[in-house]
PDB file of N, CA and C in Angstrom:
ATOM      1  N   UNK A   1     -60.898  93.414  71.290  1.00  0.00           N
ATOM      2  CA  UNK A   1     -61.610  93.901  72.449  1.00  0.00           C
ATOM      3  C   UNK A   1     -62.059  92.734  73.339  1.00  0.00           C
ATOM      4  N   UNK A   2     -62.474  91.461  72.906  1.00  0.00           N
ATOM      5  CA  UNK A   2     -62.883  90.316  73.649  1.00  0.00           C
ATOM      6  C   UNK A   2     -61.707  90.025  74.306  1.00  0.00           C
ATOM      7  N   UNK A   3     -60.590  89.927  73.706  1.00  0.00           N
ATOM      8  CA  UNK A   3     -59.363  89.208  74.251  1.00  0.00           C
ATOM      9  C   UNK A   3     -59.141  90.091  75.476  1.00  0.00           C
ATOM     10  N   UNK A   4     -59.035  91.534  75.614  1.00  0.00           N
ATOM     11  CA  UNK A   4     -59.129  92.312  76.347  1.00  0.00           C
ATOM     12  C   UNK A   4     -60.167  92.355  77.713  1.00  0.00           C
ATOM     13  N   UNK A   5     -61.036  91.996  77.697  1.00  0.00           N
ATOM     14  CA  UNK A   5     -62.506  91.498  78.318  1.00  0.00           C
ATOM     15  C   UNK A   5     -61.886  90.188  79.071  1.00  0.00           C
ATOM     16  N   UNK A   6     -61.660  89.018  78.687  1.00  0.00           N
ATOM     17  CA  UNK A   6     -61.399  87.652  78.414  1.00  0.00           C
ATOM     18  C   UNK A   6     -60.189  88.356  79.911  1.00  0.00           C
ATOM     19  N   UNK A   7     -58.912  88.681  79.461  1.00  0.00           N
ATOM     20  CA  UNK A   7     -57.731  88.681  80.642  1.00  0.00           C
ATOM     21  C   UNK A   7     -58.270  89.590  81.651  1.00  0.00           C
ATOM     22  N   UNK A   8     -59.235  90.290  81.831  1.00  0.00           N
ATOM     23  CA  UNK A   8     -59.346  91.016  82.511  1.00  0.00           C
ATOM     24  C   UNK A   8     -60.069  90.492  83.376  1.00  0.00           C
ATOM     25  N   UNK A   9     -61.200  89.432  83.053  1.00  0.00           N
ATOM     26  CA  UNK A   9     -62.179  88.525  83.995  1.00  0.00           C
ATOM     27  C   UNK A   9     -60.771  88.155  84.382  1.00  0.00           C
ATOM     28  N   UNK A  10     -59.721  87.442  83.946  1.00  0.00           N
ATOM     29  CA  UNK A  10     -59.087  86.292  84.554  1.00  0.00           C
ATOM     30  C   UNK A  10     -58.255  86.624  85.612  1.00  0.00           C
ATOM     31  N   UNK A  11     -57.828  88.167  85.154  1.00  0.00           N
ATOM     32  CA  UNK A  11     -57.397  88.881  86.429  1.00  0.00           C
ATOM     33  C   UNK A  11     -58.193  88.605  87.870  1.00  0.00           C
ATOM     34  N   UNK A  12     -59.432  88.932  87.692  1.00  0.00           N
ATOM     35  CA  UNK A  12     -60.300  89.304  88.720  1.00  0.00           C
ATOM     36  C   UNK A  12     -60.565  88.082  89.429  1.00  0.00           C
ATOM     37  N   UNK A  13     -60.335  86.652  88.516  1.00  0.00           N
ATOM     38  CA  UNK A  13     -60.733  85.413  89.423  1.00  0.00           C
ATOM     39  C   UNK A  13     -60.147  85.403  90.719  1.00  0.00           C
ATOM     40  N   UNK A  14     -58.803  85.620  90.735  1.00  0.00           N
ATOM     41  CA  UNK A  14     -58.003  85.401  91.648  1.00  0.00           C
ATOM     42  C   UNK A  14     -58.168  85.897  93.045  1.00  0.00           C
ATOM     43  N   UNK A  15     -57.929  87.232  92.671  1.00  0.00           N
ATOM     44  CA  UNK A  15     -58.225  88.880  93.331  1.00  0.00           C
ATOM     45  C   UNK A  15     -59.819  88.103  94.420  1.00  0.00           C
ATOM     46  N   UNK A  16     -61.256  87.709  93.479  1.00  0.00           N
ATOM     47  CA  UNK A  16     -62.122  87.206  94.616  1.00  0.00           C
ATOM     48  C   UNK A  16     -61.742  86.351  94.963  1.00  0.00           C
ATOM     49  N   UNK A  17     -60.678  85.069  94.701  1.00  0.00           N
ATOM     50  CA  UNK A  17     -60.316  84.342  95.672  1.00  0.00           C
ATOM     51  C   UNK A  17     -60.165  84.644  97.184  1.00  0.00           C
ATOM     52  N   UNK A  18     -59.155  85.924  97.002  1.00  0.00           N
ATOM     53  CA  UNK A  18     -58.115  86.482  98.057  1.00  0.00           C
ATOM     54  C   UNK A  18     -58.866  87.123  99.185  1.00  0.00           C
ATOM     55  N   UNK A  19     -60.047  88.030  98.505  1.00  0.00           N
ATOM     56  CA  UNK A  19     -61.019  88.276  99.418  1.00  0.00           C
ATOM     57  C   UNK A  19     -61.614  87.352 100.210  1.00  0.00           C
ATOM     58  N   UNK A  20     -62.120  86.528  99.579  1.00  0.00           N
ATOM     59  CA  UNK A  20     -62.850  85.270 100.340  1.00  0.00           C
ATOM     60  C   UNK A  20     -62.059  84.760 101.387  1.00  0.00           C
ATOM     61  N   UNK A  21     -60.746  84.662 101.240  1.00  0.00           N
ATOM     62  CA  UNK A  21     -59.942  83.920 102.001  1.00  0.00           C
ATOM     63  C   UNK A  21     -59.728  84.992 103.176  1.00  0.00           C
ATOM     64  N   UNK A  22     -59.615  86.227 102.935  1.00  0.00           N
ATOM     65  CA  UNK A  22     -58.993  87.089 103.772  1.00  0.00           C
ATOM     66  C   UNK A  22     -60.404  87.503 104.786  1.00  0.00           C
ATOM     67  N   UNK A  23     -61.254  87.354 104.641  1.00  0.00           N
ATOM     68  CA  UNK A  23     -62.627  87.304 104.670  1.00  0.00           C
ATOM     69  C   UNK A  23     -62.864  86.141 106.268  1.00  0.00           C
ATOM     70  N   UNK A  24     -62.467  84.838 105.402  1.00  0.00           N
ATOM     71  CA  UNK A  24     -62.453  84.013 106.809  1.00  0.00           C
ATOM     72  C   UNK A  24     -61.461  83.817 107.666  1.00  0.00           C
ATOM     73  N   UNK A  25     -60.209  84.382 107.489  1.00  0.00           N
ATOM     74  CA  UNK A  25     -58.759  85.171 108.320  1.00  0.00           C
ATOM     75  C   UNK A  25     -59.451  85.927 109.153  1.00  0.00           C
ATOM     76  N   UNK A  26     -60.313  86.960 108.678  1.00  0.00           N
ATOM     77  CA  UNK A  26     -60.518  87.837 109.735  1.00  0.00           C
ATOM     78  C   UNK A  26     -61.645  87.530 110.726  1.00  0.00           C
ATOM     79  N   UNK A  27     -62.197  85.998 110.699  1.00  0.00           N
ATOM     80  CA  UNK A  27     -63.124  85.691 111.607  1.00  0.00           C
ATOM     81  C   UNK A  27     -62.576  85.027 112.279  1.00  0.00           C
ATOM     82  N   UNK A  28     -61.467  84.507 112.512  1.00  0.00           N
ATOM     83  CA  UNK A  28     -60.046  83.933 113.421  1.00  0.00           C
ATOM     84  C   UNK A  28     -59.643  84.820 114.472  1.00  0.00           C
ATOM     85  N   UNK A  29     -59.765  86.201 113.933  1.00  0.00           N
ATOM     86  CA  UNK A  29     -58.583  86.984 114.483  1.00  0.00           C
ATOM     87  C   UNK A  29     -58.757  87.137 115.803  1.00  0.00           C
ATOM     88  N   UNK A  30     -60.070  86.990 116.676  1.00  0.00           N
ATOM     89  CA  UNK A  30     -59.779  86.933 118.097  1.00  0.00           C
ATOM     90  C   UNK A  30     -59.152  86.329 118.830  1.00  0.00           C
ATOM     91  N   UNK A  31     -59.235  84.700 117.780  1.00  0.00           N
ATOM     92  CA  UNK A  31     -58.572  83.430 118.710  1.00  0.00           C
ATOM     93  C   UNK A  31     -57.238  83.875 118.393  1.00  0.00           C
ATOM     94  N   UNK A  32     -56.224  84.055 119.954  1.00  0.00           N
ATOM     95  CA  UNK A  32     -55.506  84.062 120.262  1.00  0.00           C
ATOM     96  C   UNK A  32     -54.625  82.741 120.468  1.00  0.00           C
ATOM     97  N   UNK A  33     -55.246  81.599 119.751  1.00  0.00           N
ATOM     98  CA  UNK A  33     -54.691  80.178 120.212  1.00  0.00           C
ATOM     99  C   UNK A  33     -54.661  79.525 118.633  1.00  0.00           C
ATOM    100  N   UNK A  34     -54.790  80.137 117.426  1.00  0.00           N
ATOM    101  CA  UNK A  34     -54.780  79.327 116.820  1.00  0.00           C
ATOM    102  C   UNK A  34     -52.914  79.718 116.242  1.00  0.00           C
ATOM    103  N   UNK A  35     -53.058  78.588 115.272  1.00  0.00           N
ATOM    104  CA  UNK A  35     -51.329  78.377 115.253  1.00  0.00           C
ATOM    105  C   UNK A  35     -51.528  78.825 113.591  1.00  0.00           C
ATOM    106  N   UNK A  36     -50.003  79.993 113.718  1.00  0.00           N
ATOM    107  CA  UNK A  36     -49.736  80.217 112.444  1.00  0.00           C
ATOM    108  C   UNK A  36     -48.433  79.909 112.114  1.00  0.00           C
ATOM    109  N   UNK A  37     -48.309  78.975 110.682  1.00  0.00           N
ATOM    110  CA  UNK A  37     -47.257  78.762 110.508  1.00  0.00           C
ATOM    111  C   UNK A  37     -46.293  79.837 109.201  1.00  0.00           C
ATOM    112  N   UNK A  38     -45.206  80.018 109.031  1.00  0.00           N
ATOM    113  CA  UNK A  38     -44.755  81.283 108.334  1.00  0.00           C
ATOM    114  C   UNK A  38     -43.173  80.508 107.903  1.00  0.00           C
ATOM    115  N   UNK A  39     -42.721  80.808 106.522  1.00  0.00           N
ATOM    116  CA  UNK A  39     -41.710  80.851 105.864  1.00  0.00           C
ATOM    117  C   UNK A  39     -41.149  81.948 106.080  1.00  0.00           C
ATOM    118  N   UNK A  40     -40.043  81.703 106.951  1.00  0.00           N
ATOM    119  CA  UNK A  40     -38.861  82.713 107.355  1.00  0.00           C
ATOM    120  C   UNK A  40     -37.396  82.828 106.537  1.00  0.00           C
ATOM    121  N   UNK A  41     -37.366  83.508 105.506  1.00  0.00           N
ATOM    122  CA  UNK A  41     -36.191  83.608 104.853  1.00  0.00           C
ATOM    123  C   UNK A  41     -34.583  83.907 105.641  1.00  0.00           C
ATOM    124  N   UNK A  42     -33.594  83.213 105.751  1.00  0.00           N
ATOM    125  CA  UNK A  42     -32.537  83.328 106.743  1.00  0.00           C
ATOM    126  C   UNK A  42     -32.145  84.527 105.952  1.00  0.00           C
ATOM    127  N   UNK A  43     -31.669  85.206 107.359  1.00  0.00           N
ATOM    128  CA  UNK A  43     -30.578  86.714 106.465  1.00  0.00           C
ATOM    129  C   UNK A  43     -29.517  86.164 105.799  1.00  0.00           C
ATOM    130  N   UNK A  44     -29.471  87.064 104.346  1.00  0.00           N
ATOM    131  CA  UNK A  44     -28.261  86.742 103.715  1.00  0.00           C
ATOM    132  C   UNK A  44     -28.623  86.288 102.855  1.00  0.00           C
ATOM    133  N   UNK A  45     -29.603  85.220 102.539  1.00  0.00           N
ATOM    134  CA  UNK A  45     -30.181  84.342 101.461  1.00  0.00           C
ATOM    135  C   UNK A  45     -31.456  84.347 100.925  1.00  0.00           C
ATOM    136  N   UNK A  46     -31.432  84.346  99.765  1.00  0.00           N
ATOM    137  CA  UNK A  46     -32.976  84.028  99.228  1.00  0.00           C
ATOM    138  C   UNK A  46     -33.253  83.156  98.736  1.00  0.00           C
ATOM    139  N   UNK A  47     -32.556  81.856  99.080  1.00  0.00           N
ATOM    140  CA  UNK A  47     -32.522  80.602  98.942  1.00  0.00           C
ATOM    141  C   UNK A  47     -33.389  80.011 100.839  1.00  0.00           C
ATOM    142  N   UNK A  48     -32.025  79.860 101.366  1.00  0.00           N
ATOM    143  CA  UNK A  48     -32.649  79.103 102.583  1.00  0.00           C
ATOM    144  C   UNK A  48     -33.762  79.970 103.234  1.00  0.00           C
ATOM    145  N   UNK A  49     -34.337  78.710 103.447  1.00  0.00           N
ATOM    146  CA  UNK A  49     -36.038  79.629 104.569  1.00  0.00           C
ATOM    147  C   UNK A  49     -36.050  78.332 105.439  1.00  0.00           C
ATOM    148  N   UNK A  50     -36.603  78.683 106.287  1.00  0.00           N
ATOM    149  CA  UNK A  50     -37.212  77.760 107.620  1.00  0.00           C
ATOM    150  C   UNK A  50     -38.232  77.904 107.967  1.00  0.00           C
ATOM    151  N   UNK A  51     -39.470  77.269 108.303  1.00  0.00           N
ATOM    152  CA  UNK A  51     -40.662  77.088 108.738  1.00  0.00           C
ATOM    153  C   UNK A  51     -40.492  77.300 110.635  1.00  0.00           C
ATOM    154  N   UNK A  52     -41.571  78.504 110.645  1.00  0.00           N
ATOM    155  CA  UNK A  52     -41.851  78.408 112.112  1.00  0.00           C
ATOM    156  C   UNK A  52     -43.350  78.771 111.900  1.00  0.00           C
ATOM    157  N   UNK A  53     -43.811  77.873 113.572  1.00  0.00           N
ATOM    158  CA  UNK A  53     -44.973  77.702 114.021  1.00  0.00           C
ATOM    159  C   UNK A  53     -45.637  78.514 115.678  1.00  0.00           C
ATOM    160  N   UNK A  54     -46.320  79.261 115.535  1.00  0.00           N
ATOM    161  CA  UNK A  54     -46.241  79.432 117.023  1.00  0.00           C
ATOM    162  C   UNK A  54     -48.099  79.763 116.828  1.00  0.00           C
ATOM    163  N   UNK A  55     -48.539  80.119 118.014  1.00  0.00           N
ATOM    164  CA  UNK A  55     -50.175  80.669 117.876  1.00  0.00           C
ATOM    165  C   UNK A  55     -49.851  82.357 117.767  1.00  0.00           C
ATOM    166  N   UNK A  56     -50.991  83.050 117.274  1.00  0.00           N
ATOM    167  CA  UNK A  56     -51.123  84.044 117.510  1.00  0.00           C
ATOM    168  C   UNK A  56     -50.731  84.748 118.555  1.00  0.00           C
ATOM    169  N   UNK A  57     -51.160  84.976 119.791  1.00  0.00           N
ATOM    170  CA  UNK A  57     -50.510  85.772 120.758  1.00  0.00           C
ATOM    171  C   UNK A  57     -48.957  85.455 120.781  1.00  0.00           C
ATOM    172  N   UNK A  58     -48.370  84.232 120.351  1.00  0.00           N
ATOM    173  CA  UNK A  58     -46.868  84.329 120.426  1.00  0.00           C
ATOM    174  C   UNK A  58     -46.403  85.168 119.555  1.00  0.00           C
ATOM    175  N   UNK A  59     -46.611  85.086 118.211  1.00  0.00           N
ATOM    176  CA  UNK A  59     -46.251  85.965 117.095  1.00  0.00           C
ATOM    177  C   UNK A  59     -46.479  87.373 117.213  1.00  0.00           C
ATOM    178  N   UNK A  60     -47.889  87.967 117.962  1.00  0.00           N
ATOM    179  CA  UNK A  60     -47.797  89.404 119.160  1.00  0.00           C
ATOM    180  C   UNK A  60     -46.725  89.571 119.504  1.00  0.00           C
ATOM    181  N   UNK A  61     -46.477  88.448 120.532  1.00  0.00           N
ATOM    182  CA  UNK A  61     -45.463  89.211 121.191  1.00  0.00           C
ATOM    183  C   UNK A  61     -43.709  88.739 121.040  1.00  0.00           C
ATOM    184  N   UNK A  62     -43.949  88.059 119.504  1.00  0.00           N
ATOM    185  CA  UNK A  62     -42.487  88.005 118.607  1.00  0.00           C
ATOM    186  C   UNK A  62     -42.521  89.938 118.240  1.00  0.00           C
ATOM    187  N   UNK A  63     -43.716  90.069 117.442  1.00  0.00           N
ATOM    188  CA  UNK A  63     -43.436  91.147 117.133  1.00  0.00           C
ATOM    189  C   UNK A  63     -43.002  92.530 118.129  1.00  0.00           C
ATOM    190  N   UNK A  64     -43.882  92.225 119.439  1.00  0.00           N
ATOM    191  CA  UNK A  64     -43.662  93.258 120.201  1.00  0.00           C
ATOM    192  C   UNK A  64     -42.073  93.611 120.716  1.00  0.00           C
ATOM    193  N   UNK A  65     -41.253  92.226 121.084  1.00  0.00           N
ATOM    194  CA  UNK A  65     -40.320  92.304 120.898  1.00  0.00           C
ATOM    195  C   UNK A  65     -39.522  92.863 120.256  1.00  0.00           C
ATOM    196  N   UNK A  66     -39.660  92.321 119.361  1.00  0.00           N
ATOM    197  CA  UNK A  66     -38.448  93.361 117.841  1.00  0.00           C
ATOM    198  C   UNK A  66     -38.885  94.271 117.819  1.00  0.00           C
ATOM    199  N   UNK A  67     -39.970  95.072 118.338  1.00  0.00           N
ATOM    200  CA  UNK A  67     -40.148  96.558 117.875  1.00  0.00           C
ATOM    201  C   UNK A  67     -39.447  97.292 119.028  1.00  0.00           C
ATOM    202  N   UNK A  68     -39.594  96.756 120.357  1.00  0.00           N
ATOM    203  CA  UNK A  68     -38.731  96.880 121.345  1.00  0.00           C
ATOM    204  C   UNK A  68     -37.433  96.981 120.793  1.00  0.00           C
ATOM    205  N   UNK A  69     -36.912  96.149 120.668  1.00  0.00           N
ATOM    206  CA  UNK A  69     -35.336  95.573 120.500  1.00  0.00           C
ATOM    207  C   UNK A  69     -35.135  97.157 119.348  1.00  0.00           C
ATOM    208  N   UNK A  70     -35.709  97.022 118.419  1.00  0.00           N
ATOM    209  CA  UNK A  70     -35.728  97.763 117.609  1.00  0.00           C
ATOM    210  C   UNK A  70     -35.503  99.613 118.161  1.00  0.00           C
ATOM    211  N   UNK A  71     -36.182  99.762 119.143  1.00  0.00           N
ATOM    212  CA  UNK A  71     -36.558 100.867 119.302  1.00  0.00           C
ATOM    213  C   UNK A  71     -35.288 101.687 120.624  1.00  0.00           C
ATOM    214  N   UNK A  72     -35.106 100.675 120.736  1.00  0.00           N
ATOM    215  CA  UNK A  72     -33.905 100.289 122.203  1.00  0.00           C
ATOM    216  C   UNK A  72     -32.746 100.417 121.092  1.00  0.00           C
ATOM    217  N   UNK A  73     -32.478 100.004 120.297  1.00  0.00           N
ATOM    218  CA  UNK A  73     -30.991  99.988 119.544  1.00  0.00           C
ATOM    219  C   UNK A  73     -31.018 101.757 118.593  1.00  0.00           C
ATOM    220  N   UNK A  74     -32.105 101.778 118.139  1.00  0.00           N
ATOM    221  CA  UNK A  74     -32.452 103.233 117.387  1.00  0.00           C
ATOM    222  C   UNK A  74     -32.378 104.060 118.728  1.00  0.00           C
ATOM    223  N   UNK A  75     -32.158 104.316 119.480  1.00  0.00           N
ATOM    224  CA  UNK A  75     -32.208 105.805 120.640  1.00  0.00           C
ATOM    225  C   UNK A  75     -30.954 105.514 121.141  1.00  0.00           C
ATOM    226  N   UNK A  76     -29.984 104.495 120.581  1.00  0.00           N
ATOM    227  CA  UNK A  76     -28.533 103.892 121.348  1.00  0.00           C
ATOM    228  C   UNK A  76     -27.815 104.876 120.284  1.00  0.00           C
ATOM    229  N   UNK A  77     -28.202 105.375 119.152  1.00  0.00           N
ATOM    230  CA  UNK A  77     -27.635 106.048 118.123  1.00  0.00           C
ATOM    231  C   UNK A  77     -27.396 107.119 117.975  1.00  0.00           C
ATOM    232  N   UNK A  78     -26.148 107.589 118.464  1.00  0.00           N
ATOM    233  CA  UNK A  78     -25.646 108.987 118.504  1.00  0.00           C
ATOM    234  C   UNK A  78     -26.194 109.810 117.403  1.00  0.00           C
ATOM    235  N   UNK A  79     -26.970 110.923 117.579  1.00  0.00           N
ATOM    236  CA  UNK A  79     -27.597 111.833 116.607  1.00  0.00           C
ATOM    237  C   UNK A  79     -26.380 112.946 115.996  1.00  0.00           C
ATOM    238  N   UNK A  80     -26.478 113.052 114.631  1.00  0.00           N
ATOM    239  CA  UNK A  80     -25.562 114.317 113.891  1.00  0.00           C
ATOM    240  C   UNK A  80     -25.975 115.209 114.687  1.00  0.00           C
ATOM    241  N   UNK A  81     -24.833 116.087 115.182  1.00  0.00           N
ATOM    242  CA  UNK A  81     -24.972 117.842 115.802  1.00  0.00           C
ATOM    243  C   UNK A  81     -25.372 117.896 117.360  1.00  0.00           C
ATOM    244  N   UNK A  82     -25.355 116.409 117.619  1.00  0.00           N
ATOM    245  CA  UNK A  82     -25.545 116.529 119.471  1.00  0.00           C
ATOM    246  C   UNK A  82     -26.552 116.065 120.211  1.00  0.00           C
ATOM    247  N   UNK A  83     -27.765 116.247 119.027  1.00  0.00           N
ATOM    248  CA  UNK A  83     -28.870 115.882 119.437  1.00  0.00           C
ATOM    249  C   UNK A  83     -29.571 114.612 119.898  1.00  0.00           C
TER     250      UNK A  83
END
């Protein structure tokens, strides 16, 4: 039962790490200028990755993009039965 007790604290160390951290992430989140950097896995591989850097509002509007791009190629797609 201790040993049981024992992994279960050790679980939990971590876990409040993550909070804490995610904690002072979210006192960032207005600045629109700070720079996030991100491991980008190349398609195809789960070996090669590349490091990119941009600030926040760029990475906005990386994402806004691809959801665009995204959303623009999905309605290009002939629907089964006509529709």
């Amino acid at each position: 039962m201790r040993i049981i007790a024992a992994v279960l604290c050790l679980t939990l160390v971590p876990a409040a790490g993550a909070l804490a951290q995610r904690a002072n992430l979210s006192e960032d989140m207005g600045n629109s200028d700070r720079i996030i950097c991100k491991e980008i896995t190349k398609p195809g591989s789960r070996i090669a990755k590349s490091r990119s850097c941009h600030t926040a509002g760029e990475w906005a509007d990386i994402r806004r993009q691809q959801r665009d791009n995204t959303s623009r190629i999905q309605s290009a797609i002939p629907r089964p039965g006509g529709g």
